[in-house]
PDB file of N, CA and C in Angstrom:
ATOM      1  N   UNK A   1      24.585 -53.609 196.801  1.00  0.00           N
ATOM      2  CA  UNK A   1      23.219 -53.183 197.054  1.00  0.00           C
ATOM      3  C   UNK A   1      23.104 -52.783 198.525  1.00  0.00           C
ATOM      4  N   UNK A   2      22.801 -51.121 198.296  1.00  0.00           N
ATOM      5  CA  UNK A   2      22.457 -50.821 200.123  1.00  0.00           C
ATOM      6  C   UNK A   2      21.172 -51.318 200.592  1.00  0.00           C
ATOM      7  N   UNK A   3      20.234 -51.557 200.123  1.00  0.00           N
ATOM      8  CA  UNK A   3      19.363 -52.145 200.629  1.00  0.00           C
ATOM      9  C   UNK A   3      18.208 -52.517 198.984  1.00  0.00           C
ATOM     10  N   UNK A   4      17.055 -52.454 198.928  1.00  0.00           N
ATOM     11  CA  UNK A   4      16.007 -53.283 198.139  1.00  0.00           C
ATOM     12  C   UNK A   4      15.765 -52.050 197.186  1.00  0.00           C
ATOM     13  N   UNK A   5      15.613 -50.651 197.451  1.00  0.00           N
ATOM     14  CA  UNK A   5      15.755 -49.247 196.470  1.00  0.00           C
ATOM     15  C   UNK A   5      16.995 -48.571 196.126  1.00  0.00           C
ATOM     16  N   UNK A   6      18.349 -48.785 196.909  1.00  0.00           N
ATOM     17  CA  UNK A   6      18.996 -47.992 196.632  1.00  0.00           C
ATOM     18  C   UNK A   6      20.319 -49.489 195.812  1.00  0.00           C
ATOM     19  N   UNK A   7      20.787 -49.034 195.015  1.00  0.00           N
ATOM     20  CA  UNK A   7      22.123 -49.968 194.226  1.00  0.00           C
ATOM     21  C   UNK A   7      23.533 -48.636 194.212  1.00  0.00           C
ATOM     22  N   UNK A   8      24.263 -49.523 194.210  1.00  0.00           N
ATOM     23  CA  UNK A   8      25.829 -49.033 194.074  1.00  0.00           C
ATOM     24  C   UNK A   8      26.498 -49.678 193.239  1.00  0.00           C
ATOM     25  N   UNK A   9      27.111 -49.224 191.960  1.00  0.00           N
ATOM     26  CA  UNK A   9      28.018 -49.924 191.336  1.00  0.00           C
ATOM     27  C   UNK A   9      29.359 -49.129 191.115  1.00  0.00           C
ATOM     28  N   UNK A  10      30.409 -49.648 191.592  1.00  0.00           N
ATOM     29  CA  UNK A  10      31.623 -49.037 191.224  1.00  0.00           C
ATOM     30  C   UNK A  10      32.486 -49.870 190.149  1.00  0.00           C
ATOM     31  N   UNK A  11      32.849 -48.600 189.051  1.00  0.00           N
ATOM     32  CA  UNK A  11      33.164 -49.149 188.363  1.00  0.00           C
ATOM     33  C   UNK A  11      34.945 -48.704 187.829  1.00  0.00           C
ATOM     34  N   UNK A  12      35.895 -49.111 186.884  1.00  0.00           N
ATOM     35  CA  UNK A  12      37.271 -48.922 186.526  1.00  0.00           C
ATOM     36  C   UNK A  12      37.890 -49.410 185.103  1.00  0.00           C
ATOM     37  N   UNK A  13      38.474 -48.393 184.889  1.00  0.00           N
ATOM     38  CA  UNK A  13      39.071 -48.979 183.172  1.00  0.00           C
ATOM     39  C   UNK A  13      39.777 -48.321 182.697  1.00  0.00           C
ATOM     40  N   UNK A  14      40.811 -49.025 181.504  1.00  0.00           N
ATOM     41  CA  UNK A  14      42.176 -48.419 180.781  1.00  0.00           C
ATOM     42  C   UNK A  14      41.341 -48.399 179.125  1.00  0.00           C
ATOM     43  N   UNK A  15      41.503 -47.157 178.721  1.00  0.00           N
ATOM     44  CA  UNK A  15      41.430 -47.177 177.224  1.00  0.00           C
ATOM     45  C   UNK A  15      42.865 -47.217 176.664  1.00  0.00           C
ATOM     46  N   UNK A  16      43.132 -47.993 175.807  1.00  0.00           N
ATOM     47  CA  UNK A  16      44.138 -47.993 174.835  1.00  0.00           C
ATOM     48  C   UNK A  16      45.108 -48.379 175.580  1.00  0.00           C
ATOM     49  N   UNK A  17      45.414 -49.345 176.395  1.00  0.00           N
ATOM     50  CA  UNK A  17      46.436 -49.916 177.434  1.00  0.00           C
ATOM     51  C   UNK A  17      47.946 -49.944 177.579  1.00  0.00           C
ATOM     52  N   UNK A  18      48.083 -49.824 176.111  1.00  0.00           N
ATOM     53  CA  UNK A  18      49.319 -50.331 175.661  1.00  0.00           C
ATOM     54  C   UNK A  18      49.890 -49.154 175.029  1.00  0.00           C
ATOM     55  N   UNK A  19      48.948 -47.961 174.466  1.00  0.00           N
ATOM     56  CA  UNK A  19      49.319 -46.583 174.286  1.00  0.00           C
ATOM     57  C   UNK A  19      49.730 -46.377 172.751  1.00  0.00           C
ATOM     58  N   UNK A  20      49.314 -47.737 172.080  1.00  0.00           N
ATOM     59  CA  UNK A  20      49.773 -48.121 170.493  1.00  0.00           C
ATOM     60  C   UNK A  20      49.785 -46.815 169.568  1.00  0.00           C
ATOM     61  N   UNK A  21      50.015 -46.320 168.798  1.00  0.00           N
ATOM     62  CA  UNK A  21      49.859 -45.514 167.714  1.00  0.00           C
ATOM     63  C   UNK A  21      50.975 -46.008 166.468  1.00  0.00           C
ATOM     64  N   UNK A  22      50.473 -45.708 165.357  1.00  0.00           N
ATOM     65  CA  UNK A  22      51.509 -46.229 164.110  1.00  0.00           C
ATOM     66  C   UNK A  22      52.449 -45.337 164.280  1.00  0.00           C
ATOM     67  N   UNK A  23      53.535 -45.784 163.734  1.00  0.00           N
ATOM     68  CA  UNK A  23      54.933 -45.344 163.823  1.00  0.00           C
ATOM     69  C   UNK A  23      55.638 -44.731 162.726  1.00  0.00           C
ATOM     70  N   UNK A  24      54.739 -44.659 161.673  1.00  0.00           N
ATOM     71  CA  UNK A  24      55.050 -44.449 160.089  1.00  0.00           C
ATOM     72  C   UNK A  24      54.428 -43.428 159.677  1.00  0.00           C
ATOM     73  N   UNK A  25      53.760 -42.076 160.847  1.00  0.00           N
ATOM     74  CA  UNK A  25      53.339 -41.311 159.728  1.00  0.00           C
ATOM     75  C   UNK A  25      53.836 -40.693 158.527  1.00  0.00           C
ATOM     76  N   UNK A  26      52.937 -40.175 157.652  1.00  0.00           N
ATOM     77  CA  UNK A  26      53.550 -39.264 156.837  1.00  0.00           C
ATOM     78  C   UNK A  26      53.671 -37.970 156.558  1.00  0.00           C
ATOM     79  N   UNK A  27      54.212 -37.609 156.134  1.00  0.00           N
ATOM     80  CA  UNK A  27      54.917 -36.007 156.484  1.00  0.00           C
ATOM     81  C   UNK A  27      55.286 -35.447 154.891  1.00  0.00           C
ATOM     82  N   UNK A  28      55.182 -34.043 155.081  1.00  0.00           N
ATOM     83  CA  UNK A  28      55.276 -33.190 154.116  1.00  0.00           C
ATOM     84  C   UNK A  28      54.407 -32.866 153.335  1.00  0.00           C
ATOM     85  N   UNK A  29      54.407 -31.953 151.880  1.00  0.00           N
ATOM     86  CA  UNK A  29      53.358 -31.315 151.146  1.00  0.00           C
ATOM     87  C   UNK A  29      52.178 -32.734 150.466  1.00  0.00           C
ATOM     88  N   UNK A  30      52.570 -33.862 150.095  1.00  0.00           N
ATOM     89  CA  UNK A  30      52.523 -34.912 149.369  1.00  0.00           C
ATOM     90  C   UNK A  30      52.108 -36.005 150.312  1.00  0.00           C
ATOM     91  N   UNK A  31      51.393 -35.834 151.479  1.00  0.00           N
ATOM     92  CA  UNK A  31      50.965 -36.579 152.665  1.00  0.00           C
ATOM     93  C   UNK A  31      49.728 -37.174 152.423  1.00  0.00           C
ATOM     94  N   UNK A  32      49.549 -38.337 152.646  1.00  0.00           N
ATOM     95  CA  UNK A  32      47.968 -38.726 152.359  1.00  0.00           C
ATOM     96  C   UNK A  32      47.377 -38.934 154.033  1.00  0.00           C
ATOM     97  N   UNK A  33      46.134 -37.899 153.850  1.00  0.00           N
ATOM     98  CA  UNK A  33      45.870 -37.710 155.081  1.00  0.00           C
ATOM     99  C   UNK A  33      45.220 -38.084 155.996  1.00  0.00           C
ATOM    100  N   UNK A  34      44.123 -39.266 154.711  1.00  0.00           N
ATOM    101  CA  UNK A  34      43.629 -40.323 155.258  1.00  0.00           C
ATOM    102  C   UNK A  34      44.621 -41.158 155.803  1.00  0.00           C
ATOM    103  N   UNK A  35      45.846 -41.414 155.564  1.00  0.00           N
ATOM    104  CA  UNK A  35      46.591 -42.461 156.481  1.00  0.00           C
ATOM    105  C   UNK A  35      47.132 -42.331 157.669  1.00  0.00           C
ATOM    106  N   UNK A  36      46.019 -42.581 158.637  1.00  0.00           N
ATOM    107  CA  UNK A  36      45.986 -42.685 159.782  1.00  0.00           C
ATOM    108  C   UNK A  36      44.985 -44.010 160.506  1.00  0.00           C
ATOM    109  N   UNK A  37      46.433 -44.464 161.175  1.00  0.00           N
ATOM    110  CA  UNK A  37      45.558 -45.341 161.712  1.00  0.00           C
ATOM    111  C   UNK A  37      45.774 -45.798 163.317  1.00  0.00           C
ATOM    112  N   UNK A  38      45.096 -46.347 164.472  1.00  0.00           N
ATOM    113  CA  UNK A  38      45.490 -46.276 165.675  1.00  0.00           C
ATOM    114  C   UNK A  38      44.277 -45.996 167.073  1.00  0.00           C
ATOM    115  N   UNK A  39      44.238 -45.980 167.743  1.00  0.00           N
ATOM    116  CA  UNK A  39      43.593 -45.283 168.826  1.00  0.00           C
ATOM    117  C   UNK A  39      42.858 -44.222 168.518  1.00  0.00           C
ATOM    118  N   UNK A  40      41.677 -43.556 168.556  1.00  0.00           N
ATOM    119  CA  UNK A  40      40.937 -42.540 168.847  1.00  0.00           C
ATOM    120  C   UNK A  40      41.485 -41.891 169.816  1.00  0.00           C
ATOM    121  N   UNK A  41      42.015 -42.655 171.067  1.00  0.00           N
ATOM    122  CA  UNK A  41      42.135 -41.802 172.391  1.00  0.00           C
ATOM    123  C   UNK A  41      43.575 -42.002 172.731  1.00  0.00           C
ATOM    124  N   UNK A  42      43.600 -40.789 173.487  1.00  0.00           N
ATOM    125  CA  UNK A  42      45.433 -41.469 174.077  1.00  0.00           C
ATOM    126  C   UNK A  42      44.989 -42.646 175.618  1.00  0.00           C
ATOM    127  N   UNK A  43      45.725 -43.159 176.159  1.00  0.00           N
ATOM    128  CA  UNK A  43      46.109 -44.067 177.051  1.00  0.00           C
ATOM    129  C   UNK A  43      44.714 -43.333 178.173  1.00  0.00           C
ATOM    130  N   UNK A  44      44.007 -43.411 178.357  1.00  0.00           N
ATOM    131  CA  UNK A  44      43.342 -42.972 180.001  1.00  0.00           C
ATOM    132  C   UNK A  44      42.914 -44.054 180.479  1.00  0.00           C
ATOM    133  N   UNK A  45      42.587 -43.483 182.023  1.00  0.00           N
ATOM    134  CA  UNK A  45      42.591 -44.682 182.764  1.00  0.00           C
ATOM    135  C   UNK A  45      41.333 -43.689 183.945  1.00  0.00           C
ATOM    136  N   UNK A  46      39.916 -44.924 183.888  1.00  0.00           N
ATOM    137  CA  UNK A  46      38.889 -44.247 184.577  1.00  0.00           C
ATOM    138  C   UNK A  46      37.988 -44.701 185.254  1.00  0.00           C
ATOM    139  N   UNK A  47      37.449 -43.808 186.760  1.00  0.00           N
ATOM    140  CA  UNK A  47      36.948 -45.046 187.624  1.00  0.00           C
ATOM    141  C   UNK A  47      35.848 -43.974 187.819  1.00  0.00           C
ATOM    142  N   UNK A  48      35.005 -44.784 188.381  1.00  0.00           N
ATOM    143  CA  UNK A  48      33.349 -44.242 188.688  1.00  0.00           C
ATOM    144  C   UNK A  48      32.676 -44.655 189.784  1.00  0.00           C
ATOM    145  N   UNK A  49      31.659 -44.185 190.189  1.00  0.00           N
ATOM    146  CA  UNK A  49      30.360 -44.549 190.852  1.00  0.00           C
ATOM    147  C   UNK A  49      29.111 -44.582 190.342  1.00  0.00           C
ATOM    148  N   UNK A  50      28.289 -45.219 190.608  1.00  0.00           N
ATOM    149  CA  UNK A  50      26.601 -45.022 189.856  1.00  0.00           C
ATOM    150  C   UNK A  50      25.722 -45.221 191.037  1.00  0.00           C
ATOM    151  N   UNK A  51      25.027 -44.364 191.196  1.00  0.00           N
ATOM    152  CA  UNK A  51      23.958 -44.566 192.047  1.00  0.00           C
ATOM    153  C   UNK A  51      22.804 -45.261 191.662  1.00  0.00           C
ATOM    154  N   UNK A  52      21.884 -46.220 191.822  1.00  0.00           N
ATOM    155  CA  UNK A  52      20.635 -46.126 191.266  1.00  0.00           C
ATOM    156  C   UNK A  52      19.750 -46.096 192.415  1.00  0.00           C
ATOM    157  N   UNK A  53      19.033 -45.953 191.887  1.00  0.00           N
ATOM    158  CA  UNK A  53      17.197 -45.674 193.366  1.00  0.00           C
ATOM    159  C   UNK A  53      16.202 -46.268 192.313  1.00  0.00           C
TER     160      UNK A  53
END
């Protein structure tokens, strides 16, 4: 806090840390394509600022 109106928050973070994904997809004409499973995101890693007033 810079003073009583102004705030600062800094902030940092890893999505998906470990970088997991299944190891078994499946492949070819005969693929079920619902089978997927794992992370939404690949590995990022993210830092910020926030102002408030």
């Amino acid at each position: 806090m810079i003073n009583k109106e102004v705030n600062i928050e800094f902030f940092a973070g890893i999505k998906n840390i470990l970088n997991s994904y299944q190891s078994d997809f499946d492949y070819g004409i005969g693929r079920d394509a619902g089978y997927v499973y794992g992370p939404m995101a690949p590995q990022t890693i993210y830092a910020g600022i926030k102002f408030k007033m």
